[in-house]
PDB file of N, CA and C in Angstrom:
ATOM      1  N   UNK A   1     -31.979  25.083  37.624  1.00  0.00           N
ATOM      2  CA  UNK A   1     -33.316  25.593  37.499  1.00  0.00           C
ATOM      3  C   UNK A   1     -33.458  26.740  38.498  1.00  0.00           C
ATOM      4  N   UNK A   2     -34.208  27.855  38.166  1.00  0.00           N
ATOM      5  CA  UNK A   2     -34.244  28.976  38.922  1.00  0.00           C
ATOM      6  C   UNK A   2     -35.882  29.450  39.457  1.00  0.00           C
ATOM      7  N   UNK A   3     -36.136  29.647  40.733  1.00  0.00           N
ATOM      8  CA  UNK A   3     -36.972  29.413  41.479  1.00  0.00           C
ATOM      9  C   UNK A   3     -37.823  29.811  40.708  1.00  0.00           C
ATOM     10  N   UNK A   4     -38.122  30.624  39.588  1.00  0.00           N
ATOM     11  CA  UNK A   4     -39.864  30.954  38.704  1.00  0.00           C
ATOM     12  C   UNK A   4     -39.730  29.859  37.700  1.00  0.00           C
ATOM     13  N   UNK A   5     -39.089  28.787  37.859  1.00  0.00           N
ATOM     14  CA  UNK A   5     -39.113  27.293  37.353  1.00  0.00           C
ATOM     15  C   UNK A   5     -38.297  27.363  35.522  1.00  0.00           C
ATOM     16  N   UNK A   6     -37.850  28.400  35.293  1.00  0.00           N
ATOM     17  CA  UNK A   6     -36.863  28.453  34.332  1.00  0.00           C
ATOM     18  C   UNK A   6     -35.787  28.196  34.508  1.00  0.00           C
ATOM     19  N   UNK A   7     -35.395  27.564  33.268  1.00  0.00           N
ATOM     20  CA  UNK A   7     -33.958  26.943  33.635  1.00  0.00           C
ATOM     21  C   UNK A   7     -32.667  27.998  32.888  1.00  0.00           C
ATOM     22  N   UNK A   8     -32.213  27.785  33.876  1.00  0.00           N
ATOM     23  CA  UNK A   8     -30.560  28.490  33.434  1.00  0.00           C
ATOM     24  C   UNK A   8     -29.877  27.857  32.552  1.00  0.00           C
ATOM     25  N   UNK A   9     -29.276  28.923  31.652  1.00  0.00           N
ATOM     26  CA  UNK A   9     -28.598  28.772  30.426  1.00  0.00           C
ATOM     27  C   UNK A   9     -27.268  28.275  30.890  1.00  0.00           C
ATOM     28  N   UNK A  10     -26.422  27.327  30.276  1.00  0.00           N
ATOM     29  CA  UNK A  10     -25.395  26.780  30.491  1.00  0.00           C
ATOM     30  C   UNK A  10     -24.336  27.717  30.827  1.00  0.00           C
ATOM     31  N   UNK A  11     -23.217  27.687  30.685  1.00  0.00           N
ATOM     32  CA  UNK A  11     -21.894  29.057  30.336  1.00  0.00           C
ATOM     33  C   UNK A  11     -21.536  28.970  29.469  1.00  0.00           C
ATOM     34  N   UNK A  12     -21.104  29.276  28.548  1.00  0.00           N
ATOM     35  CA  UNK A  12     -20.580  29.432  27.073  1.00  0.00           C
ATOM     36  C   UNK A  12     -18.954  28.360  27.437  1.00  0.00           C
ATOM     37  N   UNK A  13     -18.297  27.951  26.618  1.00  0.00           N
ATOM     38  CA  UNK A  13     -17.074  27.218  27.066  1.00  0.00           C
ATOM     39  C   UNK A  13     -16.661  28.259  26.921  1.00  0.00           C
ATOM     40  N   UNK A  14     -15.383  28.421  27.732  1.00  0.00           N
ATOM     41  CA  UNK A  14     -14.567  29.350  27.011  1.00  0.00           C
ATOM     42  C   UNK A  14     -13.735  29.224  26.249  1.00  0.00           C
ATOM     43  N   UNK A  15     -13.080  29.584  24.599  1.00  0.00           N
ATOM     44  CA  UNK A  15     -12.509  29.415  23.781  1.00  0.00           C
ATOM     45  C   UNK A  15     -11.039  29.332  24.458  1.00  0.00           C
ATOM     46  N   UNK A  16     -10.217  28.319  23.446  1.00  0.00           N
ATOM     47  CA  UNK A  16      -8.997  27.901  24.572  1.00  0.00           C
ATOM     48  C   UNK A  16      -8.333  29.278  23.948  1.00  0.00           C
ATOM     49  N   UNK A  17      -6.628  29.851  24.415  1.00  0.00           N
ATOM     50  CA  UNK A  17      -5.929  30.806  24.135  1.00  0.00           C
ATOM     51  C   UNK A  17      -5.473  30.645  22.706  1.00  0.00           C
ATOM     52  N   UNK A  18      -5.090  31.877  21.970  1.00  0.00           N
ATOM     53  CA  UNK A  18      -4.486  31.907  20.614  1.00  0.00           C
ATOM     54  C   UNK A  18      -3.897  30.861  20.042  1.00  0.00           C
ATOM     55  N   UNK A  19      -3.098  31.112  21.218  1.00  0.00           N
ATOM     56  CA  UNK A  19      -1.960  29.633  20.794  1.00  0.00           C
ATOM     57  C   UNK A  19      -1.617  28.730  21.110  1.00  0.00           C
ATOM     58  N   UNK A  20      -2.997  28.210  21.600  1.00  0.00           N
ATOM     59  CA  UNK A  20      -3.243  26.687  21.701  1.00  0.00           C
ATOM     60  C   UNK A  20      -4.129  26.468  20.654  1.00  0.00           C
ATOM     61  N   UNK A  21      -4.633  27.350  19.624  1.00  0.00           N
ATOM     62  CA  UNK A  21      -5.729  26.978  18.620  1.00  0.00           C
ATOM     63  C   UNK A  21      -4.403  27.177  17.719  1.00  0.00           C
ATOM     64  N   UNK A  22      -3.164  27.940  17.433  1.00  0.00           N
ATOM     65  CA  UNK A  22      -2.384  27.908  16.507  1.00  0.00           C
ATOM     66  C   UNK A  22      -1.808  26.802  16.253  1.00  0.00           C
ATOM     67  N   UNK A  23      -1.216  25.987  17.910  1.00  0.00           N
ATOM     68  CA  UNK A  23      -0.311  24.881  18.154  1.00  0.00           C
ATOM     69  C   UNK A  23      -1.673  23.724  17.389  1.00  0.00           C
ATOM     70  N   UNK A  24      -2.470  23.411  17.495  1.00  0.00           N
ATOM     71  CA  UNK A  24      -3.420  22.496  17.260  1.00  0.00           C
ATOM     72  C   UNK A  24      -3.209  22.365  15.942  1.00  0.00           C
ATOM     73  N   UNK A  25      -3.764  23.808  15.300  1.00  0.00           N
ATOM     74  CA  UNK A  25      -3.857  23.402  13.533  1.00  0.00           C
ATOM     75  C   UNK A  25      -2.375  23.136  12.999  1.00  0.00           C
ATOM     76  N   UNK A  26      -1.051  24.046  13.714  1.00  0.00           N
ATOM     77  CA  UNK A  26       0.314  23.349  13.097  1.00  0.00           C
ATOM     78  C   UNK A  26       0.487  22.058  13.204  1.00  0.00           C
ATOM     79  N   UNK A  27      -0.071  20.933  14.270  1.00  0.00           N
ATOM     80  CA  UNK A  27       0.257  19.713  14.423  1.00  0.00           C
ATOM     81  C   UNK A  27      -0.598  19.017  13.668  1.00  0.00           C
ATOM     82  N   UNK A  28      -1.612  19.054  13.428  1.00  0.00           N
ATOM     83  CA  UNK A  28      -2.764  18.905  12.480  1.00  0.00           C
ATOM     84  C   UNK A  28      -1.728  18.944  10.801  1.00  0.00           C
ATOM     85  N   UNK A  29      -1.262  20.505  10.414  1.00  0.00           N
ATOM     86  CA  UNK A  29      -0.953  20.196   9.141  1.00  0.00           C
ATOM     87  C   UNK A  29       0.401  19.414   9.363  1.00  0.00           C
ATOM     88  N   UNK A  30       0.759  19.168  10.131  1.00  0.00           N
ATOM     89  CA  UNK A  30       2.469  18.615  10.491  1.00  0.00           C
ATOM     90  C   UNK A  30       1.872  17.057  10.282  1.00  0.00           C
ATOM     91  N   UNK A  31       1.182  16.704  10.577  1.00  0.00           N
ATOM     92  CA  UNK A  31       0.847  15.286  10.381  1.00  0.00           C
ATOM     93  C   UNK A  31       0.035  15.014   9.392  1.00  0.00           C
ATOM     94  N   UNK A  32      -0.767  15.917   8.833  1.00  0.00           N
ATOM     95  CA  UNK A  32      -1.209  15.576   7.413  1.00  0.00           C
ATOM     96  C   UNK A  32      -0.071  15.443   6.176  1.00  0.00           C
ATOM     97  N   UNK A  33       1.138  16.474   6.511  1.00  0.00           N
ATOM     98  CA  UNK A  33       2.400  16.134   5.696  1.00  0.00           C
ATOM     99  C   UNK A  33       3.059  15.177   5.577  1.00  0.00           C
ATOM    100  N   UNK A  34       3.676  14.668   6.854  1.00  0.00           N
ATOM    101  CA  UNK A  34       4.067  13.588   7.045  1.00  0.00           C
ATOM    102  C   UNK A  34       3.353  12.251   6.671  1.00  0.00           C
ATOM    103  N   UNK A  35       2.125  12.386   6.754  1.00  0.00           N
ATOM    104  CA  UNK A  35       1.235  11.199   5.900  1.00  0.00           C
ATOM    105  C   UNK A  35       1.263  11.035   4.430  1.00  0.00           C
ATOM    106  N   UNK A  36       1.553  12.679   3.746  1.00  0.00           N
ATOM    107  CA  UNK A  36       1.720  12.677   2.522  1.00  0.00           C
ATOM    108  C   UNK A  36       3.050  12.321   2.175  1.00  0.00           C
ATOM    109  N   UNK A  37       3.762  12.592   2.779  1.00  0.00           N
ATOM    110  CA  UNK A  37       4.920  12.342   2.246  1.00  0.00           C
ATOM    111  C   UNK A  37       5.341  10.713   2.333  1.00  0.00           C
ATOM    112  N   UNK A  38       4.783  10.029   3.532  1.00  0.00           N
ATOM    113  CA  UNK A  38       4.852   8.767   3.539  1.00  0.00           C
ATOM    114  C   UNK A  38       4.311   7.918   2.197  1.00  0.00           C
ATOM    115  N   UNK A  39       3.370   8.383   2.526  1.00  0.00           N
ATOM    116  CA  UNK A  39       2.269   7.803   0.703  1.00  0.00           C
ATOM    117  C   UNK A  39       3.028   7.984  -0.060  1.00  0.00           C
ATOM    118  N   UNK A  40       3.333   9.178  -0.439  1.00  0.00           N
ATOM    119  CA  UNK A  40       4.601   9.197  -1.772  1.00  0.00           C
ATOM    120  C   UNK A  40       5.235   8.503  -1.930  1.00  0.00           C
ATOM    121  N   UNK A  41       6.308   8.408  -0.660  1.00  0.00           N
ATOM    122  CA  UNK A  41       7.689   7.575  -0.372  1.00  0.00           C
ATOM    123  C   UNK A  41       7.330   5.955  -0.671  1.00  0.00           C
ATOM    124  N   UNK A  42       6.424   5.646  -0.443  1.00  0.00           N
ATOM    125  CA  UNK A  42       5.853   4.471  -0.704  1.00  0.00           C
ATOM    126  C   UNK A  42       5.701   4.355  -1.907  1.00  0.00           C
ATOM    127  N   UNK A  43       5.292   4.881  -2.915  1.00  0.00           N
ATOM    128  CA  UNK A  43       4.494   5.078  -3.982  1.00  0.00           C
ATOM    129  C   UNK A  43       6.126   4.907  -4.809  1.00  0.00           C
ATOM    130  N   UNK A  44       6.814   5.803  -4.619  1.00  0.00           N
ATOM    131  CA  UNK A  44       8.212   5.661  -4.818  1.00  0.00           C
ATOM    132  C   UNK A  44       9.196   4.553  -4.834  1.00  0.00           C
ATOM    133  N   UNK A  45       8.940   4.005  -3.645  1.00  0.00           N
ATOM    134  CA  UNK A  45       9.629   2.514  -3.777  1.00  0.00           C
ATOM    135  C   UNK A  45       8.914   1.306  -4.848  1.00  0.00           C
ATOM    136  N   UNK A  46       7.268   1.472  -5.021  1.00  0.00           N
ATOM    137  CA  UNK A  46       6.550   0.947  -5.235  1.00  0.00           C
ATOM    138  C   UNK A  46       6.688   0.827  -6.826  1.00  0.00           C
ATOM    139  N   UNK A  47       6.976   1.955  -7.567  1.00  0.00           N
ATOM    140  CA  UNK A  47       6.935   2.401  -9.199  1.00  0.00           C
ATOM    141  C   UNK A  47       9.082   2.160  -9.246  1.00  0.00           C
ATOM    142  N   UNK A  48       9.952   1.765  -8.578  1.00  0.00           N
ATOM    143  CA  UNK A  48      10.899   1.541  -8.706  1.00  0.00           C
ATOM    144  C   UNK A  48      11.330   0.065  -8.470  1.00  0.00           C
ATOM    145  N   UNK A  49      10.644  -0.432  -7.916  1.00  0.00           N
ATOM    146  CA  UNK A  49       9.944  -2.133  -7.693  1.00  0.00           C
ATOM    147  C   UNK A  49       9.557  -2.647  -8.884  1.00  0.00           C
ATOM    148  N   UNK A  50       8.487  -1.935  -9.471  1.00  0.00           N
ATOM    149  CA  UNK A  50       7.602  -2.567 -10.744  1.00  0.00           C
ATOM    150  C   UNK A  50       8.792  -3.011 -11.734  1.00  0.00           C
ATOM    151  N   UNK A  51       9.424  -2.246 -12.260  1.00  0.00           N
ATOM    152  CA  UNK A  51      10.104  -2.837 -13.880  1.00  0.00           C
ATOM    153  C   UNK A  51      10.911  -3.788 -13.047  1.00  0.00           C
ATOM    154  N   UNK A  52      11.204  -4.146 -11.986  1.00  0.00           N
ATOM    155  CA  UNK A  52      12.461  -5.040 -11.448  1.00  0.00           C
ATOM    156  C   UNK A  52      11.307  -6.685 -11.547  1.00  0.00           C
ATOM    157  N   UNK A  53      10.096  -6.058 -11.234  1.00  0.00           N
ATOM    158  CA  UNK A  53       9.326  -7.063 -11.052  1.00  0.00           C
ATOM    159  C   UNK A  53       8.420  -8.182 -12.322  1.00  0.00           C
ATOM    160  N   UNK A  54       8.399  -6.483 -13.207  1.00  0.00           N
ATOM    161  CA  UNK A  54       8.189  -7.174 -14.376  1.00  0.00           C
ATOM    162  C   UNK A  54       9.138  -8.008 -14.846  1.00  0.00           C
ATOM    163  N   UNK A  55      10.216  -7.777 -14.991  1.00  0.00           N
ATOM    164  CA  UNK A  55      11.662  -8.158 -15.764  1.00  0.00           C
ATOM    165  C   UNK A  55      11.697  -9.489 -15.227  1.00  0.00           C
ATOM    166  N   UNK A  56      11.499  -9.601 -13.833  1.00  0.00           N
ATOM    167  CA  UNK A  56      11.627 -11.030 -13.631  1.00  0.00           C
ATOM    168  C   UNK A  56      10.849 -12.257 -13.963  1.00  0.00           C
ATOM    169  N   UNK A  57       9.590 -11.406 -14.345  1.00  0.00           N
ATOM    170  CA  UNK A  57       8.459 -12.253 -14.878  1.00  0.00           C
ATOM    171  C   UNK A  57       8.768 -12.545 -16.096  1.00  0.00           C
ATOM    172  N   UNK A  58       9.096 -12.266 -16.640  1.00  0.00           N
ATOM    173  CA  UNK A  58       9.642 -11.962 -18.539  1.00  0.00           C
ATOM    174  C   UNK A  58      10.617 -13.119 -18.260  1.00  0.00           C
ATOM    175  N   UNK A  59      11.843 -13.471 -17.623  1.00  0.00           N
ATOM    176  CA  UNK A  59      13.125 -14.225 -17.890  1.00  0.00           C
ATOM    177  C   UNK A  59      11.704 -15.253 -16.965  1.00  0.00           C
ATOM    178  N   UNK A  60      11.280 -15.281 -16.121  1.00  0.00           N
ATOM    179  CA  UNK A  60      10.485 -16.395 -15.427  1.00  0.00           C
ATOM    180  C   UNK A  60       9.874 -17.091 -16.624  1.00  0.00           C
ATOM    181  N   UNK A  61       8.915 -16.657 -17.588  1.00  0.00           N
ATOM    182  CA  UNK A  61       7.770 -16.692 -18.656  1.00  0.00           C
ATOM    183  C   UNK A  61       9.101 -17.390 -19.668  1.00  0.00           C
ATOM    184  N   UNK A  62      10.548 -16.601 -19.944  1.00  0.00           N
ATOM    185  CA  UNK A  62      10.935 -17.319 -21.033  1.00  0.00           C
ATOM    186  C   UNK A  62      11.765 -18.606 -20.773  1.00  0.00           C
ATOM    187  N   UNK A  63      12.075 -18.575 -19.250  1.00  0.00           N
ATOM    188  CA  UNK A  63      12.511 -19.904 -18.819  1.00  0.00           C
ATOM    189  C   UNK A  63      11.884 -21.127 -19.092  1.00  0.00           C
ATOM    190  N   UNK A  64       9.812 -20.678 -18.301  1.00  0.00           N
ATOM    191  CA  UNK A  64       9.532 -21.929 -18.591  1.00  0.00           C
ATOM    192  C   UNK A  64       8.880 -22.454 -20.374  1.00  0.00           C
ATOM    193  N   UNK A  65       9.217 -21.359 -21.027  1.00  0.00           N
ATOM    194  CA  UNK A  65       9.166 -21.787 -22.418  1.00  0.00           C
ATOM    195  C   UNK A  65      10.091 -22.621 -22.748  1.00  0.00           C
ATOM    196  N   UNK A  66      11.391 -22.116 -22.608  1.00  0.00           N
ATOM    197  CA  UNK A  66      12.280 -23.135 -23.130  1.00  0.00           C
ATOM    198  C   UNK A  66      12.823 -24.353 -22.282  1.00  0.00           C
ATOM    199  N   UNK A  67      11.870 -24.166 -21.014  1.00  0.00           N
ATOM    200  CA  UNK A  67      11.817 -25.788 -20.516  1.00  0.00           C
ATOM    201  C   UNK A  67      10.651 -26.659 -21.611  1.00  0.00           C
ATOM    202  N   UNK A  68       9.836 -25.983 -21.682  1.00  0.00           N
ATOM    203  CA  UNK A  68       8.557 -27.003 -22.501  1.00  0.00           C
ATOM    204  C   UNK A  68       9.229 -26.703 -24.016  1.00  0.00           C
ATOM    205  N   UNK A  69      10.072 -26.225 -24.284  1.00  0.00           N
ATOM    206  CA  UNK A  69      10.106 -26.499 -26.053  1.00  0.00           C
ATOM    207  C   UNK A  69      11.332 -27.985 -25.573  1.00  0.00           C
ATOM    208  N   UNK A  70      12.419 -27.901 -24.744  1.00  0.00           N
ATOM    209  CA  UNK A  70      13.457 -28.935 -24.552  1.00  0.00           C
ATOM    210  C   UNK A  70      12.800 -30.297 -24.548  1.00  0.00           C
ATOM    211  N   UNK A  71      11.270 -30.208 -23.399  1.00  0.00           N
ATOM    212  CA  UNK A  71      10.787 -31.460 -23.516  1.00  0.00           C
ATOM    213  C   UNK A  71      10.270 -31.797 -24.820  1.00  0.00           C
ATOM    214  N   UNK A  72       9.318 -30.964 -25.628  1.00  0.00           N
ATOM    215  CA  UNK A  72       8.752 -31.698 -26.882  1.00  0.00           C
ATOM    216  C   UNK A  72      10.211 -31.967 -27.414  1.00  0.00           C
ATOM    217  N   UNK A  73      11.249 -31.370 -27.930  1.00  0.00           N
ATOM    218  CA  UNK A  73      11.876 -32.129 -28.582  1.00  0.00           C
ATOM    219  C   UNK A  73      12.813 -33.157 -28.188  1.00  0.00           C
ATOM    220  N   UNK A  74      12.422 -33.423 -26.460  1.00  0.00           N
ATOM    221  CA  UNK A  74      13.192 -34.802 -26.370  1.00  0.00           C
ATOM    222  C   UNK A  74      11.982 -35.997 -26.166  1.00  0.00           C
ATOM    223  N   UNK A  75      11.007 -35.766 -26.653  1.00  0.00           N
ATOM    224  CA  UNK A  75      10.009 -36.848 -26.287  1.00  0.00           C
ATOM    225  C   UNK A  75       8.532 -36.376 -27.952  1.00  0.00           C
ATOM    226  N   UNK A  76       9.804 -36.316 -28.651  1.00  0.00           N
ATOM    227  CA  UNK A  76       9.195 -36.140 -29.650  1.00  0.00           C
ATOM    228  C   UNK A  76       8.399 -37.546 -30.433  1.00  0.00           C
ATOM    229  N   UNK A  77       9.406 -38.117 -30.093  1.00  0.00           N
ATOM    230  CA  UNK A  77       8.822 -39.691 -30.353  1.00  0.00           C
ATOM    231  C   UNK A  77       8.008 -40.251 -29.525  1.00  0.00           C
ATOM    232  N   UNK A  78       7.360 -39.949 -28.815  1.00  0.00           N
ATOM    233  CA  UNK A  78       6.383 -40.347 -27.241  1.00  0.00           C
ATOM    234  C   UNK A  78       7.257 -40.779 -26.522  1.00  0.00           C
ATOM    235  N   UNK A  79       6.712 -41.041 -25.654  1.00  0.00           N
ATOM    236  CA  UNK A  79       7.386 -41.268 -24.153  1.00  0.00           C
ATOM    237  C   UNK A  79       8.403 -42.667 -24.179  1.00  0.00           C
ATOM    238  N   UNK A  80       9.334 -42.458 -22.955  1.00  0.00           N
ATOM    239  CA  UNK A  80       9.773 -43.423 -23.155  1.00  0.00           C
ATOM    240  C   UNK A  80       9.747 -44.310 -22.913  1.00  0.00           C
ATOM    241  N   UNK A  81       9.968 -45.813 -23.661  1.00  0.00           N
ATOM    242  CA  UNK A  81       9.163 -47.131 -22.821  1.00  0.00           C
ATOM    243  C   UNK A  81       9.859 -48.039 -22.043  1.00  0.00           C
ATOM    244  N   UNK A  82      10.098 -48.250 -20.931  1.00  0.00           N
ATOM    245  CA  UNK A  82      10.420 -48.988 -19.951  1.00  0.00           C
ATOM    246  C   UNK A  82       9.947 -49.970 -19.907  1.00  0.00           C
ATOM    247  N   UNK A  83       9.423 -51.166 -20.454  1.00  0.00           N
ATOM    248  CA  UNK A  83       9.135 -52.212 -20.749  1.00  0.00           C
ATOM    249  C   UNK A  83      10.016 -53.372 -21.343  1.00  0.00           C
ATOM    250  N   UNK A  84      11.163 -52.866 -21.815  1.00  0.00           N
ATOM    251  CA  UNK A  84      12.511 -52.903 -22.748  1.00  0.00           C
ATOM    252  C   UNK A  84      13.476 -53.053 -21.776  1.00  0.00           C
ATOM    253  N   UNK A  85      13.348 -53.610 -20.811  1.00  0.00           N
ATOM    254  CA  UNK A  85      14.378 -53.401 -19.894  1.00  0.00           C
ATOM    255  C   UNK A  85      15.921 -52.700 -20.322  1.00  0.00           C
TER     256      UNK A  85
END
């Protein structure tokens, strides 16, 4: 505050040098790349995963079919009775 009771204006910051505002935005896009490219790479393993994953579901799905067709036709006659020693 300045003695006719107005207050003084701050200082302006001073803007940092060229090329520390250059170095900033290269590391900036250097790590927005690397994020993209991670996502991809992921995305990549992810869509090369799937048909391995489906496929296993498919032989999983036709396994337990032809477990339940084996049982109806061994207990086609109902169950078996143990009463018969």
């Amino acid at each position: 505050m300045r003695l006719d009771g107005t207050f003084r204006t701050p200082p302006q910051p001073a803007r940092p040098p060229l090329a520390s505002r250059i170095f900033f935005w290269a590391v900036l896009v250097a790590v927005a790349a690397a994020a993209l490219s991670i996502a991809a790479f992921a995305l990549w393993i992810a869509l090369i995963i799937l048909p391995v994953a489906l496929g296993a579901a498919v032989i999983a799905w036709l396994a337990f079919r032809f477990q339940v067709w084996r049982a109806r036709s061994r207990y086609r006659a109902g169950p078996p009775d143990f009463r018969r020693g």
